[in-house]
N, C-alpha and C. Protein backbone atom coordinates (compact mmCIF):
# COMPACT_ATOMS: atom_id res chain seq x y z
N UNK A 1 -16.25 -33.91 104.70
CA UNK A 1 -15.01 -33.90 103.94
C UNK A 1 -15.30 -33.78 102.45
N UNK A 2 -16.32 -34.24 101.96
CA UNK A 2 -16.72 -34.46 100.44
C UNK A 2 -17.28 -33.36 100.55
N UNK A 3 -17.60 -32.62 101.03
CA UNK A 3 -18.58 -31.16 100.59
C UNK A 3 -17.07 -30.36 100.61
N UNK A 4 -15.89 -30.32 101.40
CA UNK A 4 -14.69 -29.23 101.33
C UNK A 4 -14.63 -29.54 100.21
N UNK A 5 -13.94 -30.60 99.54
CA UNK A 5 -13.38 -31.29 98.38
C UNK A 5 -13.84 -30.65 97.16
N UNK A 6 -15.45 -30.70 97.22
CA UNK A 6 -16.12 -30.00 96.07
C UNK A 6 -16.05 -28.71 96.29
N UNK A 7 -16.09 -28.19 97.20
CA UNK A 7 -15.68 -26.84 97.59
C UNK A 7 -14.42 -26.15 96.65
N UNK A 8 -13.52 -26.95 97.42
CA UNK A 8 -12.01 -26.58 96.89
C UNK A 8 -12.04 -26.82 95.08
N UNK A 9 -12.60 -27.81 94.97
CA UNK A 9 -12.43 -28.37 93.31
C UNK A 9 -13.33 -26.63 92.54
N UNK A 10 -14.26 -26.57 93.34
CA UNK A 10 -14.89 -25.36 92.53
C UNK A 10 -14.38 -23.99 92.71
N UNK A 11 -13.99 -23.84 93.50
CA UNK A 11 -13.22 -22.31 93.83
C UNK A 11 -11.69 -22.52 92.98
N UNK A 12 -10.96 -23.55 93.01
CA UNK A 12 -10.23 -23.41 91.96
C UNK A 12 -10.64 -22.98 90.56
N UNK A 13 -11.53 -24.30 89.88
CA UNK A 13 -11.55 -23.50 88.79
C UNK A 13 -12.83 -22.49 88.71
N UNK A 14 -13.09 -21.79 89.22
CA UNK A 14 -13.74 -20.23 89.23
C UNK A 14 -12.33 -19.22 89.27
N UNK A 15 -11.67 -19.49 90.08
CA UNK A 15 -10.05 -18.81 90.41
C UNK A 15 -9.05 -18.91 88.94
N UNK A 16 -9.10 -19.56 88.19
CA UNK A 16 -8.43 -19.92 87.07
C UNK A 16 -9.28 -19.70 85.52
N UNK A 17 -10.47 -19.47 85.91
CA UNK A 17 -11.35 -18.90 84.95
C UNK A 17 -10.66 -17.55 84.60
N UNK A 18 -10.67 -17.14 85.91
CA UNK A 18 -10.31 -15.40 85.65
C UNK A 18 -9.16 -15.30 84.81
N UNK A 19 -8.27 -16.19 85.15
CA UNK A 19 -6.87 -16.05 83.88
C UNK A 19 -6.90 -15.54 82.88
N UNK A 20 -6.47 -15.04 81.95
CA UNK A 20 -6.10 -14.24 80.37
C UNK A 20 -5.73 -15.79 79.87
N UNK A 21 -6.93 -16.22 78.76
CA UNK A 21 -6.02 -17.53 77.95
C UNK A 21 -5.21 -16.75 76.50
N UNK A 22 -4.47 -17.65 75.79
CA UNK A 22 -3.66 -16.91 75.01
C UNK A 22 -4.86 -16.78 74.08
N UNK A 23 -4.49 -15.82 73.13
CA UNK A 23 -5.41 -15.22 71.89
C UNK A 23 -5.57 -16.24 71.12
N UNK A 24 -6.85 -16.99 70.10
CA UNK A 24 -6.18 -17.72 69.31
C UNK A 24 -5.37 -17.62 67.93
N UNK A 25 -4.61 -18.40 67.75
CA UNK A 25 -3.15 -18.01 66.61
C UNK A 25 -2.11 -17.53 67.74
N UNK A 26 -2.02 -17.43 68.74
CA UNK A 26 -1.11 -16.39 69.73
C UNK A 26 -0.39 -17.73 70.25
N UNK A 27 0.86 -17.39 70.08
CA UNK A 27 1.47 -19.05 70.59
C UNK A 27 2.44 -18.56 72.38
N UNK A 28 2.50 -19.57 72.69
CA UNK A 28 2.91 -18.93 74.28
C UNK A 28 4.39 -19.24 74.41
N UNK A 29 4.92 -19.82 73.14
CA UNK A 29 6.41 -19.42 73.26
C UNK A 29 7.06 -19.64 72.28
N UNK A 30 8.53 -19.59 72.33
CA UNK A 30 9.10 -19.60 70.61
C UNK A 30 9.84 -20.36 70.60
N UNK A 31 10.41 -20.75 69.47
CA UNK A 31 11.34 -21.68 68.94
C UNK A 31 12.55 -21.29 67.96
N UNK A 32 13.77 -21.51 68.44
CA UNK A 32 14.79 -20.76 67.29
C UNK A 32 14.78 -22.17 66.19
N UNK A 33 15.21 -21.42 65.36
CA UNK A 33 14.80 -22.07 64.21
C UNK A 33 16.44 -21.77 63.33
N UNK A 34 17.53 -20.72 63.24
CA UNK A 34 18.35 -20.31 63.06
C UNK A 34 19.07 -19.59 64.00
N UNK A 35 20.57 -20.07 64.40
CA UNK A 35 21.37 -19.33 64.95
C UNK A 35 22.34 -18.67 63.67
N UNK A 36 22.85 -17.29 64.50
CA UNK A 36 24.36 -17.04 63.85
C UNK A 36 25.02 -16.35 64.54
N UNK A 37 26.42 -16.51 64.91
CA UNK A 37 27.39 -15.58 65.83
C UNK A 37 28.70 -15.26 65.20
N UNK A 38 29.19 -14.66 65.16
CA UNK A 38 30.63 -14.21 64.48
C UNK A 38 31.30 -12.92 65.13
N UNK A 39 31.80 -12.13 64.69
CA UNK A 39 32.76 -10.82 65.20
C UNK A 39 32.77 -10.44 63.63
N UNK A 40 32.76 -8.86 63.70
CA UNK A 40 33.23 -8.19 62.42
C UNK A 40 32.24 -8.25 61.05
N UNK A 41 32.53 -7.82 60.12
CA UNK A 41 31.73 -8.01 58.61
C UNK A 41 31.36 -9.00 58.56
N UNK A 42 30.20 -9.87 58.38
CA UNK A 42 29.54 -10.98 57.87
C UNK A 42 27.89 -11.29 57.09
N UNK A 43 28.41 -11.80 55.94
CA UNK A 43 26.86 -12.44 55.73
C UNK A 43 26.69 -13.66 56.30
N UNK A 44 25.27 -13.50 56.84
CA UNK A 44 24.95 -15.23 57.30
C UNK A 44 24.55 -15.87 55.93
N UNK A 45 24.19 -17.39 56.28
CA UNK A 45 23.67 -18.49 55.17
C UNK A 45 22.50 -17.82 54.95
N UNK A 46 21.47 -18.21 54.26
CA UNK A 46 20.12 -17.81 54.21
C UNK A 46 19.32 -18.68 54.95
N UNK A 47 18.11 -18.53 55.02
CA UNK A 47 17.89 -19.26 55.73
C UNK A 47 16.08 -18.49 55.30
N UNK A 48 14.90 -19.69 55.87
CA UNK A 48 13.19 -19.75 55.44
C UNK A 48 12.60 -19.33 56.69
N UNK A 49 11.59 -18.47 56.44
CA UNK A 49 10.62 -18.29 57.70
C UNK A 49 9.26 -18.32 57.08
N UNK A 50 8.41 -19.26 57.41
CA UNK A 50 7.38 -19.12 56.82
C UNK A 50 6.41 -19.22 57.34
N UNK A 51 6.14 -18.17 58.49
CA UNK A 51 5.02 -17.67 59.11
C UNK A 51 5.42 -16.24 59.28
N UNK A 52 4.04 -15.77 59.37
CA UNK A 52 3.76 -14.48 59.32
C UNK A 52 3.82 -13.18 60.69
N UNK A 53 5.05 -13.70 61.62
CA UNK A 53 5.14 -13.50 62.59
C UNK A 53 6.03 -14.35 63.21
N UNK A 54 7.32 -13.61 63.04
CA UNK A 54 8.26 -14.01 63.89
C UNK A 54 9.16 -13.04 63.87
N UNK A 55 10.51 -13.40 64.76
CA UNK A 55 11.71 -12.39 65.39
C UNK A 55 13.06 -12.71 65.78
N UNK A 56 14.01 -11.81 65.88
CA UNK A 56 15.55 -11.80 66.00
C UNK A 56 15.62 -11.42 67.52
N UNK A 57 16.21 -12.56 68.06
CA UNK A 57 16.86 -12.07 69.54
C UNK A 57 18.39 -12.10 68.60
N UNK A 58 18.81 -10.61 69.55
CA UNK A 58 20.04 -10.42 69.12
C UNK A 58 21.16 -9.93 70.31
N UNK A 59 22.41 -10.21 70.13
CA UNK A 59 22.82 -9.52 71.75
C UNK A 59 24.72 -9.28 70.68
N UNK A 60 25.31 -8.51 71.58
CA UNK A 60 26.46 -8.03 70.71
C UNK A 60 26.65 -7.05 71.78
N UNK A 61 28.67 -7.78 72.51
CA UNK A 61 29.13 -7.37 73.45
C UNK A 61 30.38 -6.65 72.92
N UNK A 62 30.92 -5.69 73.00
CA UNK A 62 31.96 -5.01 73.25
C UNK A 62 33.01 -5.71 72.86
N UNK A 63 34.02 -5.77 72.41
CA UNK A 63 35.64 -6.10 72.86
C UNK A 63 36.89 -5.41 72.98
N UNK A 64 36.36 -4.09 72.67
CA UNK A 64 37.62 -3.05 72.64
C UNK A 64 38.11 -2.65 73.99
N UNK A 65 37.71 -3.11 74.80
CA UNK A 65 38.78 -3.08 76.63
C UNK A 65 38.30 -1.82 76.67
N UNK A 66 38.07 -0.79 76.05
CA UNK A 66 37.30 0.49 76.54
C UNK A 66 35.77 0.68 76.78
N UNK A 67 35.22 -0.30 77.77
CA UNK A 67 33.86 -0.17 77.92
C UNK A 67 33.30 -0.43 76.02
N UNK A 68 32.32 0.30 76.04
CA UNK A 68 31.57 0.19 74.95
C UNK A 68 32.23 0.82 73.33
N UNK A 69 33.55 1.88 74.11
CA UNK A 69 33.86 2.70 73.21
C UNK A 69 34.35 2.03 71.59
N UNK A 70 33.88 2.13 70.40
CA UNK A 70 34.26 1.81 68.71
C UNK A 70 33.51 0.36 68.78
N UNK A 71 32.47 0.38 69.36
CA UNK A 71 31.79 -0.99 69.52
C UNK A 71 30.44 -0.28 68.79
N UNK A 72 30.33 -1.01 66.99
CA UNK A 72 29.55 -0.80 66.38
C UNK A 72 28.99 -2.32 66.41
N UNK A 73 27.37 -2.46 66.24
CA UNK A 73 26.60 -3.33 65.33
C UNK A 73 25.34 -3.04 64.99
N UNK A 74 25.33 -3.45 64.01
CA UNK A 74 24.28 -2.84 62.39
C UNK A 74 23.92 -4.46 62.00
N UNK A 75 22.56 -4.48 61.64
CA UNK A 75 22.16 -5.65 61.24
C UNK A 75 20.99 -5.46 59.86
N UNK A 76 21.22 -6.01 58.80
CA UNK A 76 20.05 -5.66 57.62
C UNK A 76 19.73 -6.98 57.33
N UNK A 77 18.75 -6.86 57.25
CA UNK A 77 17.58 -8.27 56.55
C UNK A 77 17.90 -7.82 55.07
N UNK A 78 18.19 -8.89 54.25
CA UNK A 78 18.06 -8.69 52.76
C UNK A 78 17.53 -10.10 52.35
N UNK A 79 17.04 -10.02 50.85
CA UNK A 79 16.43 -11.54 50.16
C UNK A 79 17.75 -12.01 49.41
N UNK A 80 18.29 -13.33 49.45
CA UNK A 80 18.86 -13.77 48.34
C UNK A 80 19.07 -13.20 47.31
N UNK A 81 20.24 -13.07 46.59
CA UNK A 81 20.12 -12.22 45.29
C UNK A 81 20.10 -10.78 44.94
N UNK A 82 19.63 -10.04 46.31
CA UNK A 82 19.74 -8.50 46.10
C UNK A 82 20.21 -8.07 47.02
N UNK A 83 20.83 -6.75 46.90
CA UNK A 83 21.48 -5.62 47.77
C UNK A 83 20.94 -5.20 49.02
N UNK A 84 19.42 -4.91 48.44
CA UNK A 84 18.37 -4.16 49.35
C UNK A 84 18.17 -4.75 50.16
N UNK A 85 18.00 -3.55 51.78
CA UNK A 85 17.54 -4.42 52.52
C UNK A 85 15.61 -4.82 52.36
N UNK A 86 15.01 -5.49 52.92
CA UNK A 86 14.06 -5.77 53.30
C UNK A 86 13.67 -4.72 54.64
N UNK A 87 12.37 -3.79 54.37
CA UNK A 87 12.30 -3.11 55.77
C UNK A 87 13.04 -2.62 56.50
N UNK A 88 12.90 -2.07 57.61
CA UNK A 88 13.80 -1.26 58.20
C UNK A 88 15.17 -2.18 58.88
N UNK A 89 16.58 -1.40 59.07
CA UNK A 89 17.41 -2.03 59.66
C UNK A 89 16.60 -2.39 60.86
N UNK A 90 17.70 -3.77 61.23
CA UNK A 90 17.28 -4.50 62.48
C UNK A 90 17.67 -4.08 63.94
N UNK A 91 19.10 -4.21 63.68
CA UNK A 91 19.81 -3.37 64.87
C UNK A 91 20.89 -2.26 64.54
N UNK A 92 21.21 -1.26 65.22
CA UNK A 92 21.40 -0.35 65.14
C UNK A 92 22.18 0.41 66.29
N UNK A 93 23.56 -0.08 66.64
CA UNK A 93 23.86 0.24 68.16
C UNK A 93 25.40 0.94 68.07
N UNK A 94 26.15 1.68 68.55
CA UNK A 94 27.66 2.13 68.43
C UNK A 94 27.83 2.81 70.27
N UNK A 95 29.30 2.17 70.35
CA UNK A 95 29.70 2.69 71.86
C UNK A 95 28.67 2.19 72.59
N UNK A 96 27.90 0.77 72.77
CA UNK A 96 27.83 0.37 73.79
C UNK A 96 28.12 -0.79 73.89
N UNK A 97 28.05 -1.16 75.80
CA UNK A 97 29.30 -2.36 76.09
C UNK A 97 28.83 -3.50 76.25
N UNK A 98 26.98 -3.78 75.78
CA UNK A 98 26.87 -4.82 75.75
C UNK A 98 25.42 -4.43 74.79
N UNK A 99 24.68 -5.02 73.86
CA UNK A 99 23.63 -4.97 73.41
C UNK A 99 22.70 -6.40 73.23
N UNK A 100 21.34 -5.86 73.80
CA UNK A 100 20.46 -7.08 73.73
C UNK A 100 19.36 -6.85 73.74
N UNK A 101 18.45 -7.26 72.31
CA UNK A 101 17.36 -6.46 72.23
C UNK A 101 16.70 -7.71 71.23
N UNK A 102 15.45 -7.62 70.87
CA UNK A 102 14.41 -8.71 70.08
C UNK A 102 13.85 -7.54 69.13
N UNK A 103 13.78 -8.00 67.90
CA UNK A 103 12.86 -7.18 66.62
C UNK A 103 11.73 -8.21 66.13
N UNK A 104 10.96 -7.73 66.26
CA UNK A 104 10.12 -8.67 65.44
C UNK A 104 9.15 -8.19 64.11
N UNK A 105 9.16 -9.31 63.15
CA UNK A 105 8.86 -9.12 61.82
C UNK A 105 7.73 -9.55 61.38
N UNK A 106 7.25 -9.42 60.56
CA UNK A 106 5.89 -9.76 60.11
C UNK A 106 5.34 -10.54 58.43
N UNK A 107 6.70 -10.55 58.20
CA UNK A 107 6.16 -10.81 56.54
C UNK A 107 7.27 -12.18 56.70
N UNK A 108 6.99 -13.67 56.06
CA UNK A 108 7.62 -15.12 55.80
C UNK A 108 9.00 -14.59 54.40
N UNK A 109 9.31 -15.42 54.36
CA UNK A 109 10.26 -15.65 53.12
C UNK A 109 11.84 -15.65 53.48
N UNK A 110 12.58 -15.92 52.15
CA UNK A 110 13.83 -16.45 52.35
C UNK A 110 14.73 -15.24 52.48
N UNK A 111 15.08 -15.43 53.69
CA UNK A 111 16.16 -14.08 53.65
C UNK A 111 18.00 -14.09 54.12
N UNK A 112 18.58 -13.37 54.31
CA UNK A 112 20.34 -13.40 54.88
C UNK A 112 19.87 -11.80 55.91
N UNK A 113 21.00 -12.03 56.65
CA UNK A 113 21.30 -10.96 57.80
C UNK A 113 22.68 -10.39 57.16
N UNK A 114 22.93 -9.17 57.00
CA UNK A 114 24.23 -8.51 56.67
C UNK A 114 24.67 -7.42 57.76
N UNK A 115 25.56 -8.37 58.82
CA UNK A 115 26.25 -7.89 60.00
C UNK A 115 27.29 -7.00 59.67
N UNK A 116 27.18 -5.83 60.09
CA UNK A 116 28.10 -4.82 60.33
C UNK A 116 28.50 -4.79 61.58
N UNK A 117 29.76 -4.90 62.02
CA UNK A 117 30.18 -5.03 63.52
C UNK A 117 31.79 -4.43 63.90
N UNK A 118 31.91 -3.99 64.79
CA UNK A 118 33.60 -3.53 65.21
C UNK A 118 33.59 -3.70 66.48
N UNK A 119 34.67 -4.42 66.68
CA UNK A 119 34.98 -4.68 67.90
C UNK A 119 34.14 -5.26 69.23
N UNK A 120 33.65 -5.91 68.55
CA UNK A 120 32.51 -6.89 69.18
C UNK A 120 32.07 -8.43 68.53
N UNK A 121 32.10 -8.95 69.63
CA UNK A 121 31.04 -10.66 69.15
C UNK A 121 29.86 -10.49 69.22
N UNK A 122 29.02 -11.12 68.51
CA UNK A 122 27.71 -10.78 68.25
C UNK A 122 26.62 -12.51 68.02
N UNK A 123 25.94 -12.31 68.48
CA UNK A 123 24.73 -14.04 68.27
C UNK A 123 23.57 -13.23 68.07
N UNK A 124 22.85 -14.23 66.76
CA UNK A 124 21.24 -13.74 66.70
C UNK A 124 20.85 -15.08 66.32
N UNK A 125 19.39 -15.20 66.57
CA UNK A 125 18.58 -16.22 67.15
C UNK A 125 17.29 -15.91 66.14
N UNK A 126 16.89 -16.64 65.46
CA UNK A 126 15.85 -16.19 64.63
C UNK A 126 14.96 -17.30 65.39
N UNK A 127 13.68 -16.94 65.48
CA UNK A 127 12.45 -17.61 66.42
C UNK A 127 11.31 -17.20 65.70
N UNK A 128 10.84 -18.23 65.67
CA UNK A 128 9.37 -18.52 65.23
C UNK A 128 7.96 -18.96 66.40
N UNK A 129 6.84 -18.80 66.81
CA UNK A 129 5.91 -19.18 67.93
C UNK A 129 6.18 -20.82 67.81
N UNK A 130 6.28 -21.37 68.85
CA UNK A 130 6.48 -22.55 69.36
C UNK A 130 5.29 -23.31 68.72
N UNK A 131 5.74 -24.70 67.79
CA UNK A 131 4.44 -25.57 67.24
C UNK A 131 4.16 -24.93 66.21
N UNK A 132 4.88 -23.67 64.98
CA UNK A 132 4.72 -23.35 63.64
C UNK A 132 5.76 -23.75 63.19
């Protein structure tokens, strides 16, 4: 019985060796850190990211009773204080009846989201790796 035991104890971890461990710095999950949801024209609050690697889950459904049809949303990262966006727009969607997609970014600092939207509700989720 004590020879299976050691048996089993060793073929497990030989079996679990083989696994992919995460990279190190590579975190195995995320954490929202900022919500925002509204309908229509909006700036969000601002809000800090200060790691060098993180992202927008974003989703933005329809409401015009015609499927997807005059269902715009547009999303721009800008800094406090200026016009410009920061990098490329975020989202980018018209005439469809439900949208849900993740961007992810690479540079920390204080920024606002400037929602362009018609005829749709919209939530974004700003996330950072789980334990930064």
């Amino acid at each position: 019985m004590r020879r299976f035991h050691v048996f089993a104890v060793g073929l497990t971890m030989f079996c679990f060796a083989w696994l992919p461990a995460p990279a190190v710095g590579q975190s195995t999950g995320w954490q929202t850190v900022a919500t925002f949801d509204g309908s229509g024209q909006k700036n969000t609050r601002p809000f800090t990211v200060e790691v060098s690697e993180w992202r927008v889950k974003y989703e933005s459904e329809s409401t015009s009773g015609f499927g997807g049809t005059g269902h715009i949303f547009q999303v721009y990262m800008k800094e406090p204080g200026s016009d410009d966006p920061v990098g490329e727009i975020i989202a980018n969607a018209s005439n469809e009846k439900r949208v849900v997609e993740t961007s992810y970014l690479y540079q920390s600092g204080r920024y606002y989201f400037q929602v362009n939207s018609a005829n749709g509700q919209w939530e974004m989720k700003v996330q950072v790796p789980a334990g930064q």
